[in-house]
PDB file of N, CA and C in Angstrom:
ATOM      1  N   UNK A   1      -5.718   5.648  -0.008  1.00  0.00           N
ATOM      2  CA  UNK A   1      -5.859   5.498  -1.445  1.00  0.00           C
ATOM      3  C   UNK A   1      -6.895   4.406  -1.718  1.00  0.00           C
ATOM      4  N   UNK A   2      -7.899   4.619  -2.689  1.00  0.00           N
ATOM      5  CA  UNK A   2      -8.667   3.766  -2.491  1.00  0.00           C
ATOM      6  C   UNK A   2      -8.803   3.202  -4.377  1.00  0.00           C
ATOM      7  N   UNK A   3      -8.874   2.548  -5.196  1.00  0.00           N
ATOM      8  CA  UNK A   3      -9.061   1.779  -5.969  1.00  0.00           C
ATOM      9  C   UNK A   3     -10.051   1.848  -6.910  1.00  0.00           C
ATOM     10  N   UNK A   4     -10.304   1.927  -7.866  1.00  0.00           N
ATOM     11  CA  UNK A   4     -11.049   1.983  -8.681  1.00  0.00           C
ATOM     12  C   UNK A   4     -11.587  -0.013  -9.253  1.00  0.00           C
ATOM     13  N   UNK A   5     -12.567  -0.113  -8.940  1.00  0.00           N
ATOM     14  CA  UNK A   5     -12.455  -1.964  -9.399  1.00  0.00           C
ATOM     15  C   UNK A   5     -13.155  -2.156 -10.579  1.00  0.00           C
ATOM     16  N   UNK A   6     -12.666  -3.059 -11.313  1.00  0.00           N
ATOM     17  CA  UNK A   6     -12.897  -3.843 -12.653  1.00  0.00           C
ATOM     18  C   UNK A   6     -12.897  -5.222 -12.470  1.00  0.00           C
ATOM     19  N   UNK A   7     -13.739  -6.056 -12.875  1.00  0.00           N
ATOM     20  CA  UNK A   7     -14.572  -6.976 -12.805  1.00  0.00           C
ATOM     21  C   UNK A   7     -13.966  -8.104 -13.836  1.00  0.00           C
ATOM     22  N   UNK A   8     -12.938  -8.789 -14.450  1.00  0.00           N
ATOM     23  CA  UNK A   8     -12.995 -10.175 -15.957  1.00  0.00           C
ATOM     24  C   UNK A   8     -14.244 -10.334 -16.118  1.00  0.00           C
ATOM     25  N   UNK A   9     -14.625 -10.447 -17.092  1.00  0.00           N
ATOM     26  CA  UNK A   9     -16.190 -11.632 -17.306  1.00  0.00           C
ATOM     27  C   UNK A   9     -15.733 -12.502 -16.996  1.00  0.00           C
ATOM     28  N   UNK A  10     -14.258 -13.511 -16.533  1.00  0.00           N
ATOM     29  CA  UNK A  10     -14.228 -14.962 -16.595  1.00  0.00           C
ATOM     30  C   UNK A  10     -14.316 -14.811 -14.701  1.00  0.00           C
ATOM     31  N   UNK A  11     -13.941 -13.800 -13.929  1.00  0.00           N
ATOM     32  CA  UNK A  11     -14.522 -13.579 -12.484  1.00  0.00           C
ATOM     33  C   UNK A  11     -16.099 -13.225 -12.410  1.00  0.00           C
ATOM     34  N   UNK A  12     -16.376 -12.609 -12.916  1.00  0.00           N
ATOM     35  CA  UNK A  12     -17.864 -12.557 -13.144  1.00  0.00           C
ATOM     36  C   UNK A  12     -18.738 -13.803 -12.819  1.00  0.00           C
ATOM     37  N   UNK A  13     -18.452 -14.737 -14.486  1.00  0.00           N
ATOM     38  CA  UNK A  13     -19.279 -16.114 -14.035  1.00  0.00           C
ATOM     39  C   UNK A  13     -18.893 -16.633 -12.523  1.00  0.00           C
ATOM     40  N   UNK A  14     -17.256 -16.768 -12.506  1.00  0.00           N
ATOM     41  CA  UNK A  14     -17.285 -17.651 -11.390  1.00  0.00           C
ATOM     42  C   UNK A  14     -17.906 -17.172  -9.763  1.00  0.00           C
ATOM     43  N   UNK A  15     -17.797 -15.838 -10.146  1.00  0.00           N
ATOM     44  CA  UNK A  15     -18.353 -15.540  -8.394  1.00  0.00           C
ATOM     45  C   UNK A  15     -19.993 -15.564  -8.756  1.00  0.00           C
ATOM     46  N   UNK A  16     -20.303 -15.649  -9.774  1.00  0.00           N
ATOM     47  CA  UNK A  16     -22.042 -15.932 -10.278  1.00  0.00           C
ATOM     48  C   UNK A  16     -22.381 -17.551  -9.678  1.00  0.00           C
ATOM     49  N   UNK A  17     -21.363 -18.311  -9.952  1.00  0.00           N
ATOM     50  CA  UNK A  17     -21.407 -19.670  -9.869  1.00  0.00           C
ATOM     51  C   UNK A  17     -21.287 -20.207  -8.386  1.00  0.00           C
ATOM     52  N   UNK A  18     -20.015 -19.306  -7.918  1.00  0.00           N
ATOM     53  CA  UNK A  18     -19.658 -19.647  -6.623  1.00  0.00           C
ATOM     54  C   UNK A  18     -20.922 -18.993  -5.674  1.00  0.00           C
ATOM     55  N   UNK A  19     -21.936 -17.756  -6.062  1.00  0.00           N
ATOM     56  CA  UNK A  19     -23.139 -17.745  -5.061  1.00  0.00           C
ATOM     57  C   UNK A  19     -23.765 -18.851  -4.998  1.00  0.00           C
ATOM     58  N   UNK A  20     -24.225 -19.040  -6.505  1.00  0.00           N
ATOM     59  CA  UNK A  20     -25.514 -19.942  -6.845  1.00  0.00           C
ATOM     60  C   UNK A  20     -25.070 -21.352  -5.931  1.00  0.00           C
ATOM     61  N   UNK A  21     -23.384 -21.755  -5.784  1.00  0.00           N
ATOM     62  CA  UNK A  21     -23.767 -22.961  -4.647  1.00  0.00           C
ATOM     63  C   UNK A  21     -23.788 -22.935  -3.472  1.00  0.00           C
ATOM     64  N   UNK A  22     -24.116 -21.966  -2.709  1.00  0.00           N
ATOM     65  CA  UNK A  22     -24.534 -21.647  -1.662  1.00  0.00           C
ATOM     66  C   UNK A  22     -22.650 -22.434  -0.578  1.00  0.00           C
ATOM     67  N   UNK A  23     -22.140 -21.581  -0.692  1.00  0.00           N
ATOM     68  CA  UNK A  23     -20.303 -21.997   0.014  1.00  0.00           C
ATOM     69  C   UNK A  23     -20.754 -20.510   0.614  1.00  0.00           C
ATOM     70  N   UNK A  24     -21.645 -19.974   1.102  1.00  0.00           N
ATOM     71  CA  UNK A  24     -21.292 -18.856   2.315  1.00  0.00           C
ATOM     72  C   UNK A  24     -20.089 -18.382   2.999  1.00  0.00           C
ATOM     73  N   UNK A  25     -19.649 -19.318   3.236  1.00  0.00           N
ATOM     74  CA  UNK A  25     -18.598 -19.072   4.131  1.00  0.00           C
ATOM     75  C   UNK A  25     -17.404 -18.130   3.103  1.00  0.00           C
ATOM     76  N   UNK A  26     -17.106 -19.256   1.973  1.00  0.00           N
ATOM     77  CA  UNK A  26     -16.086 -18.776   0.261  1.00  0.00           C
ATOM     78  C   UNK A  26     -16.325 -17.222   0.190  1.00  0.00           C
ATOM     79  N   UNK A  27     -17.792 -17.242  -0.111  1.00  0.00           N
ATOM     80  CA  UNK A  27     -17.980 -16.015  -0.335  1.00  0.00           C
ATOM     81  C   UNK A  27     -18.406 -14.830   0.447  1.00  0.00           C
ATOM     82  N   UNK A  28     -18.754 -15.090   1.493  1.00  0.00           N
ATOM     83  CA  UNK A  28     -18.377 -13.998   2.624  1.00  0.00           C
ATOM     84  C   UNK A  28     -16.822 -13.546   3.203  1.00  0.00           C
ATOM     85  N   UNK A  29     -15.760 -14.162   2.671  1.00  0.00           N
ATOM     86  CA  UNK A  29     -14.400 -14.508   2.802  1.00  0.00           C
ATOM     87  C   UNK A  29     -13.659 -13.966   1.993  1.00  0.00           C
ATOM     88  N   UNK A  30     -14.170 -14.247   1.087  1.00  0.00           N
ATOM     89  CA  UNK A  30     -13.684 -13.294  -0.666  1.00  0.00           C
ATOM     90  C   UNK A  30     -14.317 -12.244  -0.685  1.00  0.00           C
ATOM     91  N   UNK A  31     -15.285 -11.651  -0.188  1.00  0.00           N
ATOM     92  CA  UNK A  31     -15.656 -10.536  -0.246  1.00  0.00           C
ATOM     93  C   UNK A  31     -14.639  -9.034   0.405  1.00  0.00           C
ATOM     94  N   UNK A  32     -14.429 -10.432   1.790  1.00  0.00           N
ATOM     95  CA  UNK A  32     -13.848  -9.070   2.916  1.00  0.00           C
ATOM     96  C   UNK A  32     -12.152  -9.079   2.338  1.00  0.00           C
ATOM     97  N   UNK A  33     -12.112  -9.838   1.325  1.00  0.00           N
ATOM     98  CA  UNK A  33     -10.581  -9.430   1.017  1.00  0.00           C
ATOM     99  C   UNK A  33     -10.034  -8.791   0.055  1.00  0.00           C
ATOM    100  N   UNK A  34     -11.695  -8.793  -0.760  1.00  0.00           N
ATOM    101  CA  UNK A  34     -11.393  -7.869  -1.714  1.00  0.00           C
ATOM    102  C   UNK A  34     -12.074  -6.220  -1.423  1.00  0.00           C
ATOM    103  N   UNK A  35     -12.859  -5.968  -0.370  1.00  0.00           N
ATOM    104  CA  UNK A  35     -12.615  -4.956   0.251  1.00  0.00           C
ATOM    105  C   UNK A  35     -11.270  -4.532   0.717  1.00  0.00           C
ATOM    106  N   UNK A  36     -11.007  -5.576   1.674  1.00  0.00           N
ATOM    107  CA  UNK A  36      -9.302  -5.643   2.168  1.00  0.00           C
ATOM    108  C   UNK A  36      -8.373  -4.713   0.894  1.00  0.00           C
ATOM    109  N   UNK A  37      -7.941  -5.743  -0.260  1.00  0.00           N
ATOM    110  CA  UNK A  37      -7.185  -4.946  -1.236  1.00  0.00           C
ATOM    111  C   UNK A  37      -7.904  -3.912  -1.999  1.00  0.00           C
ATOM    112  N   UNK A  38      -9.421  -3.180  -2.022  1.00  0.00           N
ATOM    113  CA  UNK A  38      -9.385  -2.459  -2.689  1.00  0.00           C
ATOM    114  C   UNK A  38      -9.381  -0.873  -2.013  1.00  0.00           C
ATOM    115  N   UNK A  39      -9.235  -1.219  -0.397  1.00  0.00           N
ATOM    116  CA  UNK A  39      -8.585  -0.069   0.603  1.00  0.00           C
ATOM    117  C   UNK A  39      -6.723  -0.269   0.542  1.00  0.00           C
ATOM    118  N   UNK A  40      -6.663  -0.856  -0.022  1.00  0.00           N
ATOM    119  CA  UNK A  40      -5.037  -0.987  -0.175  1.00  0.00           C
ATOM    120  C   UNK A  40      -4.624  -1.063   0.914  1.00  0.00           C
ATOM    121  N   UNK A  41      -4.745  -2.547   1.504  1.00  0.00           N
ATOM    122  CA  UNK A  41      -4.805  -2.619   3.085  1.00  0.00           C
ATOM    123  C   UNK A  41      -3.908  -4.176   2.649  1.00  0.00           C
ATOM    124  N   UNK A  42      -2.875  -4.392   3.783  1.00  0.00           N
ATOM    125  CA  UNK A  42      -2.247  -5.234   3.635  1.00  0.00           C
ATOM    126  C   UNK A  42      -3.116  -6.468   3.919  1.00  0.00           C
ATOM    127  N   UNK A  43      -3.013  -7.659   3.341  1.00  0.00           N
ATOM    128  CA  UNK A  43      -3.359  -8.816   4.040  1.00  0.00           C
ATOM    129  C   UNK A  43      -2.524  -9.822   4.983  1.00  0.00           C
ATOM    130  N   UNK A  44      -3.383 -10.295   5.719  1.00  0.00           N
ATOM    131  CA  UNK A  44      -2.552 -11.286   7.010  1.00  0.00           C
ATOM    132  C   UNK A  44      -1.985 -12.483   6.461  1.00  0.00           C
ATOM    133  N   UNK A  45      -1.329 -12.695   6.729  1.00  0.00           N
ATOM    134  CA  UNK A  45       0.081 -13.558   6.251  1.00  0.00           C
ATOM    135  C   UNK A  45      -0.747 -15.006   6.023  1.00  0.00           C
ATOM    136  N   UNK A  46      -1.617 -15.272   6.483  1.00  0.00           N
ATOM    137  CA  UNK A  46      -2.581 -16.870   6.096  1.00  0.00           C
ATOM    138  C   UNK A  46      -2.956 -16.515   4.237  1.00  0.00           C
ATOM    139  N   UNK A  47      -3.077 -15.568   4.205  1.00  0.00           N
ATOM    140  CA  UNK A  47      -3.602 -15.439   2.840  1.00  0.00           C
ATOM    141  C   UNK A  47      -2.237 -15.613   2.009  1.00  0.00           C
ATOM    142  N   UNK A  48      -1.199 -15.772   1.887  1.00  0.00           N
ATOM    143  CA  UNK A  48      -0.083 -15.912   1.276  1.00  0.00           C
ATOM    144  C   UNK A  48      -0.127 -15.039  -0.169  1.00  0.00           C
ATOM    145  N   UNK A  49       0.246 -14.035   0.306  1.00  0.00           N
ATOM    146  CA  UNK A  49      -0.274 -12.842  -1.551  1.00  0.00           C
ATOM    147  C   UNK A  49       1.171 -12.957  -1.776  1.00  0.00           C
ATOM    148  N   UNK A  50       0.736 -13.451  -3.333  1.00  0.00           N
ATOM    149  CA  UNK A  50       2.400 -13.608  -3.793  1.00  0.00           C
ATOM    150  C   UNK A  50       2.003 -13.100  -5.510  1.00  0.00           C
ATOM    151  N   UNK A  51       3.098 -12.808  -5.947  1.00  0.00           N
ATOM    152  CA  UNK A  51       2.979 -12.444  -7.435  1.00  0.00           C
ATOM    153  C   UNK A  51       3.402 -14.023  -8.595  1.00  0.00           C
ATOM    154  N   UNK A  52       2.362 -14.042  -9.429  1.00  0.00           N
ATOM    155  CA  UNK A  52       2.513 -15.292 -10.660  1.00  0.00           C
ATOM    156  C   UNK A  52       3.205 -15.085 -11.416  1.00  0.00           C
ATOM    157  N   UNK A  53       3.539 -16.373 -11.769  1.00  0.00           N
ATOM    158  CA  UNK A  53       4.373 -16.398 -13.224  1.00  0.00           C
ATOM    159  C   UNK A  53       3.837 -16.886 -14.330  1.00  0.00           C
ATOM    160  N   UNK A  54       4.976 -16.974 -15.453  1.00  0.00           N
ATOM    161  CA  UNK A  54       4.315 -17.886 -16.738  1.00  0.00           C
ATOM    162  C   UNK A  54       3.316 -16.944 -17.679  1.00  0.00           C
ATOM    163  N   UNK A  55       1.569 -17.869 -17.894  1.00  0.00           N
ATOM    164  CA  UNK A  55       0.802 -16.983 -18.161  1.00  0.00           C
ATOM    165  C   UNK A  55       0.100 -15.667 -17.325  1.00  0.00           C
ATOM    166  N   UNK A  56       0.202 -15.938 -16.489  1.00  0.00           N
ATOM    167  CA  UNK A  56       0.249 -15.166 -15.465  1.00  0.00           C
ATOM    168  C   UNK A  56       0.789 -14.320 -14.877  1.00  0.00           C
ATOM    169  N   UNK A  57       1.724 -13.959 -15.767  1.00  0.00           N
ATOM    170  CA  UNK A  57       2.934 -12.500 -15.246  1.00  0.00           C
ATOM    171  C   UNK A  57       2.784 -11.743 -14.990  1.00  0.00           C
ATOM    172  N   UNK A  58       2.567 -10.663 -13.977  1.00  0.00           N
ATOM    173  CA  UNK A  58       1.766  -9.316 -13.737  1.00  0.00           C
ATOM    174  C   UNK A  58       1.246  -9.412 -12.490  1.00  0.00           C
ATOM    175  N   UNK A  59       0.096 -10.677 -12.438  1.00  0.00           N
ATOM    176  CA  UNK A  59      -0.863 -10.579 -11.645  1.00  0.00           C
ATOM    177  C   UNK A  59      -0.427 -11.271 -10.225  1.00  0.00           C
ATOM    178  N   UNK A  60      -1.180 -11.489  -9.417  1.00  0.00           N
ATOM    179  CA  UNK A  60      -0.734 -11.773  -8.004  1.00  0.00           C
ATOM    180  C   UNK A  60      -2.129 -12.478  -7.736  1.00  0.00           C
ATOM    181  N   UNK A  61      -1.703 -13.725  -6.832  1.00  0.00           N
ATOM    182  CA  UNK A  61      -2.451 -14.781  -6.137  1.00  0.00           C
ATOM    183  C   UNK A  61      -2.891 -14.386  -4.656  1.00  0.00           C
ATOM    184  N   UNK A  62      -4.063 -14.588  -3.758  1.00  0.00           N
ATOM    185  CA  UNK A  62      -3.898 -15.121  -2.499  1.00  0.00           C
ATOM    186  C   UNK A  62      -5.318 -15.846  -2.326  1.00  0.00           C
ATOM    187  N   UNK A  63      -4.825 -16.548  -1.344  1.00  0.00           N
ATOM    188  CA  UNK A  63      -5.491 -17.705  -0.856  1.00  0.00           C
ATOM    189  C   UNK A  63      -6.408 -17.100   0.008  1.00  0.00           C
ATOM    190  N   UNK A  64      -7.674 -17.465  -0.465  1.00  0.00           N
ATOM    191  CA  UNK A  64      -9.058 -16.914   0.210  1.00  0.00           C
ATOM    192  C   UNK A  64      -8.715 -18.111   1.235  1.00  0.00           C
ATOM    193  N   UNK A  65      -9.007 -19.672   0.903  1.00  0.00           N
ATOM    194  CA  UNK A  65      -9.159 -20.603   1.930  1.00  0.00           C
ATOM    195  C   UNK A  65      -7.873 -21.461   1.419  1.00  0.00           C
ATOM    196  N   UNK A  66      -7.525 -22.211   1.762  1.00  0.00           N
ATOM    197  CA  UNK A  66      -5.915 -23.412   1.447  1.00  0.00           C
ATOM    198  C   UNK A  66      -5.958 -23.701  -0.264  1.00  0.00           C
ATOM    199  N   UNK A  67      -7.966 -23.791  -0.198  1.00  0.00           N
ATOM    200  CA  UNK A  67      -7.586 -24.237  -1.320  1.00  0.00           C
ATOM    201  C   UNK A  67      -8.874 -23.313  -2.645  1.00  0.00           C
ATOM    202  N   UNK A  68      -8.474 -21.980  -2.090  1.00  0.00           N
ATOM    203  CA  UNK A  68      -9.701 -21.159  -2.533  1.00  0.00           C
ATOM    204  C   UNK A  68      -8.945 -20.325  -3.252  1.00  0.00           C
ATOM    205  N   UNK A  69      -8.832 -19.433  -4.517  1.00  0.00           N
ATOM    206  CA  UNK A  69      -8.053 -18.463  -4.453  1.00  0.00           C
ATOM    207  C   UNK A  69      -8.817 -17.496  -5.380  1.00  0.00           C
ATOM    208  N   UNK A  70      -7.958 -16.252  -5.285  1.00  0.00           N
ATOM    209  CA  UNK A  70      -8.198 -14.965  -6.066  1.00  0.00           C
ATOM    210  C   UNK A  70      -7.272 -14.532  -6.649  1.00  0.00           C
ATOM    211  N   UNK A  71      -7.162 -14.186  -7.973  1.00  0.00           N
ATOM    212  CA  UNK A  71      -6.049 -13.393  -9.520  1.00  0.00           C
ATOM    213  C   UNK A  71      -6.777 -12.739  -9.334  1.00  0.00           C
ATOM    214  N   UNK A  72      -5.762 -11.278  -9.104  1.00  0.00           N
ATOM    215  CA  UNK A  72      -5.883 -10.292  -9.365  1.00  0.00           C
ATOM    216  C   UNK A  72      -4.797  -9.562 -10.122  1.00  0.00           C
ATOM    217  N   UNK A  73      -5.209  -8.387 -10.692  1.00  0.00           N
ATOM    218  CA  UNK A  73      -4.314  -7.113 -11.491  1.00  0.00           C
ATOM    219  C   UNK A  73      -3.808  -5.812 -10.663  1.00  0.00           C
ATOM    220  N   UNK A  74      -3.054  -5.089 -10.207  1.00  0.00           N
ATOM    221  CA  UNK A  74      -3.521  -3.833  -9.877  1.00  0.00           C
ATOM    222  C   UNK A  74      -2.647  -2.816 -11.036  1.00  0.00           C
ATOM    223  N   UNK A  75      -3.391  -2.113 -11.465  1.00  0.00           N
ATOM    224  CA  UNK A  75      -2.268  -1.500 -12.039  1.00  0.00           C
ATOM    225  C   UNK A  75      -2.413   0.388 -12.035  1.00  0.00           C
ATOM    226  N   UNK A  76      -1.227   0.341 -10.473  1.00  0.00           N
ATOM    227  CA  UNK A  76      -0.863   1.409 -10.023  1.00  0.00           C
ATOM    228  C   UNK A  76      -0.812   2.814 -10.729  1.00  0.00           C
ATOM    229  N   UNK A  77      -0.894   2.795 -11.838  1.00  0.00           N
ATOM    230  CA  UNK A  77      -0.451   4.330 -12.744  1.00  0.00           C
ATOM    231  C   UNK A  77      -1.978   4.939 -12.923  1.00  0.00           C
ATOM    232  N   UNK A  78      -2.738   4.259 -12.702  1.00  0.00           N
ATOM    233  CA  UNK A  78      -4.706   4.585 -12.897  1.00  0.00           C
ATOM    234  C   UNK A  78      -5.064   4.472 -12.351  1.00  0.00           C
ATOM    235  N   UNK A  79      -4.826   3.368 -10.609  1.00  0.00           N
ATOM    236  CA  UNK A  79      -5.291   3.306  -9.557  1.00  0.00           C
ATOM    237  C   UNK A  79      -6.373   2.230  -9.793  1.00  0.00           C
ATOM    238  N   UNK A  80      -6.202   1.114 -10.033  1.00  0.00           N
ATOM    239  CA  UNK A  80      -7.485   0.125 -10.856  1.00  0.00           C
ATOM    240  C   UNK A  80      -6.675  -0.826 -10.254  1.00  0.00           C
ATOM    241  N   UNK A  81      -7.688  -1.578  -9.511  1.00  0.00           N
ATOM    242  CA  UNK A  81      -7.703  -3.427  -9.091  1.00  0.00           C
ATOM    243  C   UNK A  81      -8.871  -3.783  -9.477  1.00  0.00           C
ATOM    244  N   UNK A  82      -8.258  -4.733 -10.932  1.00  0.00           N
ATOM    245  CA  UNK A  82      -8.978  -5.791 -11.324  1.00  0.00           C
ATOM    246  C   UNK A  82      -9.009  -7.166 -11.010  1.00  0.00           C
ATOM    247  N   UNK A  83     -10.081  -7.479 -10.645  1.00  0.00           N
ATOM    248  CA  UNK A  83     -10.044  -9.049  -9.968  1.00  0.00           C
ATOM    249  C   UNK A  83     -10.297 -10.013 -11.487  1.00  0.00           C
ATOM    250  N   UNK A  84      -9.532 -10.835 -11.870  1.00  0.00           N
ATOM    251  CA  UNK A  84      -9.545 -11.970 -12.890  1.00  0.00           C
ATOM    252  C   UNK A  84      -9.958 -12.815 -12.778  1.00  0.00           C
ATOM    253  N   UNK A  85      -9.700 -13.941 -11.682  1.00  0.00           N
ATOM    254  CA  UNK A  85     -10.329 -15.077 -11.342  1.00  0.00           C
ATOM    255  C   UNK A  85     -10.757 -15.346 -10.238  1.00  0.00           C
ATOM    256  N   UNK A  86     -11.526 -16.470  -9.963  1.00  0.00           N
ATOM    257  CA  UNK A  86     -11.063 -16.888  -8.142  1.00  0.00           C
ATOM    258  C   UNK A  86     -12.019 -18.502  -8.486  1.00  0.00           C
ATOM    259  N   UNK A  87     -11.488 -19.415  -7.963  1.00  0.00           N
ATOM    260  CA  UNK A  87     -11.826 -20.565  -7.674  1.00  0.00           C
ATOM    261  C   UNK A  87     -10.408 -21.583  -7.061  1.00  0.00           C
ATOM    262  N   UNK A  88     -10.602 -22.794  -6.823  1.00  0.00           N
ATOM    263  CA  UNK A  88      -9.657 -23.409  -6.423  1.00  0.00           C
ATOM    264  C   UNK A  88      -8.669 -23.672  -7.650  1.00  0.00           C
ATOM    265  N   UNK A  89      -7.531 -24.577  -6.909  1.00  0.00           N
ATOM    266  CA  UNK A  89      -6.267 -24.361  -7.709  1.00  0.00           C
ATOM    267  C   UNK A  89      -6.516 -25.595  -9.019  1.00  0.00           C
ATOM    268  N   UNK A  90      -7.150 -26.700  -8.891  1.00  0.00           N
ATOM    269  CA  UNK A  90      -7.575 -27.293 -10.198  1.00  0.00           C
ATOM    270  C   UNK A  90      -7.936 -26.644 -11.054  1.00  0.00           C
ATOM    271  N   UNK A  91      -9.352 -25.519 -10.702  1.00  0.00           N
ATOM    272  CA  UNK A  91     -10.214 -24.778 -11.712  1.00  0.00           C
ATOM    273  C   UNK A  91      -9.225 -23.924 -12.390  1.00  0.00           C
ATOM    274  N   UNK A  92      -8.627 -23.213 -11.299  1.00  0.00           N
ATOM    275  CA  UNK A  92      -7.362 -22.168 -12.638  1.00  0.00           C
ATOM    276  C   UNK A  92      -6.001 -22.446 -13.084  1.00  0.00           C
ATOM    277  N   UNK A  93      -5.870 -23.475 -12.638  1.00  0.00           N
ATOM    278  CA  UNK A  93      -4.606 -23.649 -13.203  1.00  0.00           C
ATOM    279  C   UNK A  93      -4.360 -25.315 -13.900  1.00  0.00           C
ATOM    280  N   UNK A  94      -5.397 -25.420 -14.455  1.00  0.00           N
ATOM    281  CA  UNK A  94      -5.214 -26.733 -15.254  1.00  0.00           C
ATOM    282  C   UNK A  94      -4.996 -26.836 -16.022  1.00  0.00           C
TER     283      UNK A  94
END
């Protein structure tokens, strides 16, 4: 099963932002995991994918690096993973 993907504008800028500072590593990392979930492929237990709360109800977290992360949506009835955010845990959750 493979995924249909949708993009936030507020993921947009940041993976715009996160090229422009040259973190290679971030973003060669976040790439292969969002390939990873958009083959609907489990991830390895370092990435800790867990589902949010609060404002965040719905969506689900995992940890690109300890202190790197990715919000995402999937919503199963249309077959659509939307990626929302990704930066560290100051940037989204302050």
């Amino acid at each position: 099963m493979y995924y249909k993907l949708r993009y936030s504008s507020r993921f947009k800028r940041q993976y715009k932002k996160l090229c422009r500072s040259g973190q290679n590593r971030i973003v060669t990392e976040l790439i292969k995991i969002m390939n990873f979930l958009a083959d609907n492929k489990r991830l390895p237990e370092k990435n800790f994918v867990h589902k949010l709360s609060g404002e965040f109800e719905g969506f689900y977290e995992c940890h690109i690096f300890p202190d790197w992360l990715l919000i995402y949506r999937v919503y199963e009835d249309i077959l659509v993973l939307e990626f929302v955010a990704t930066g560290t845990h100051a940037e989204l959750f302050e």
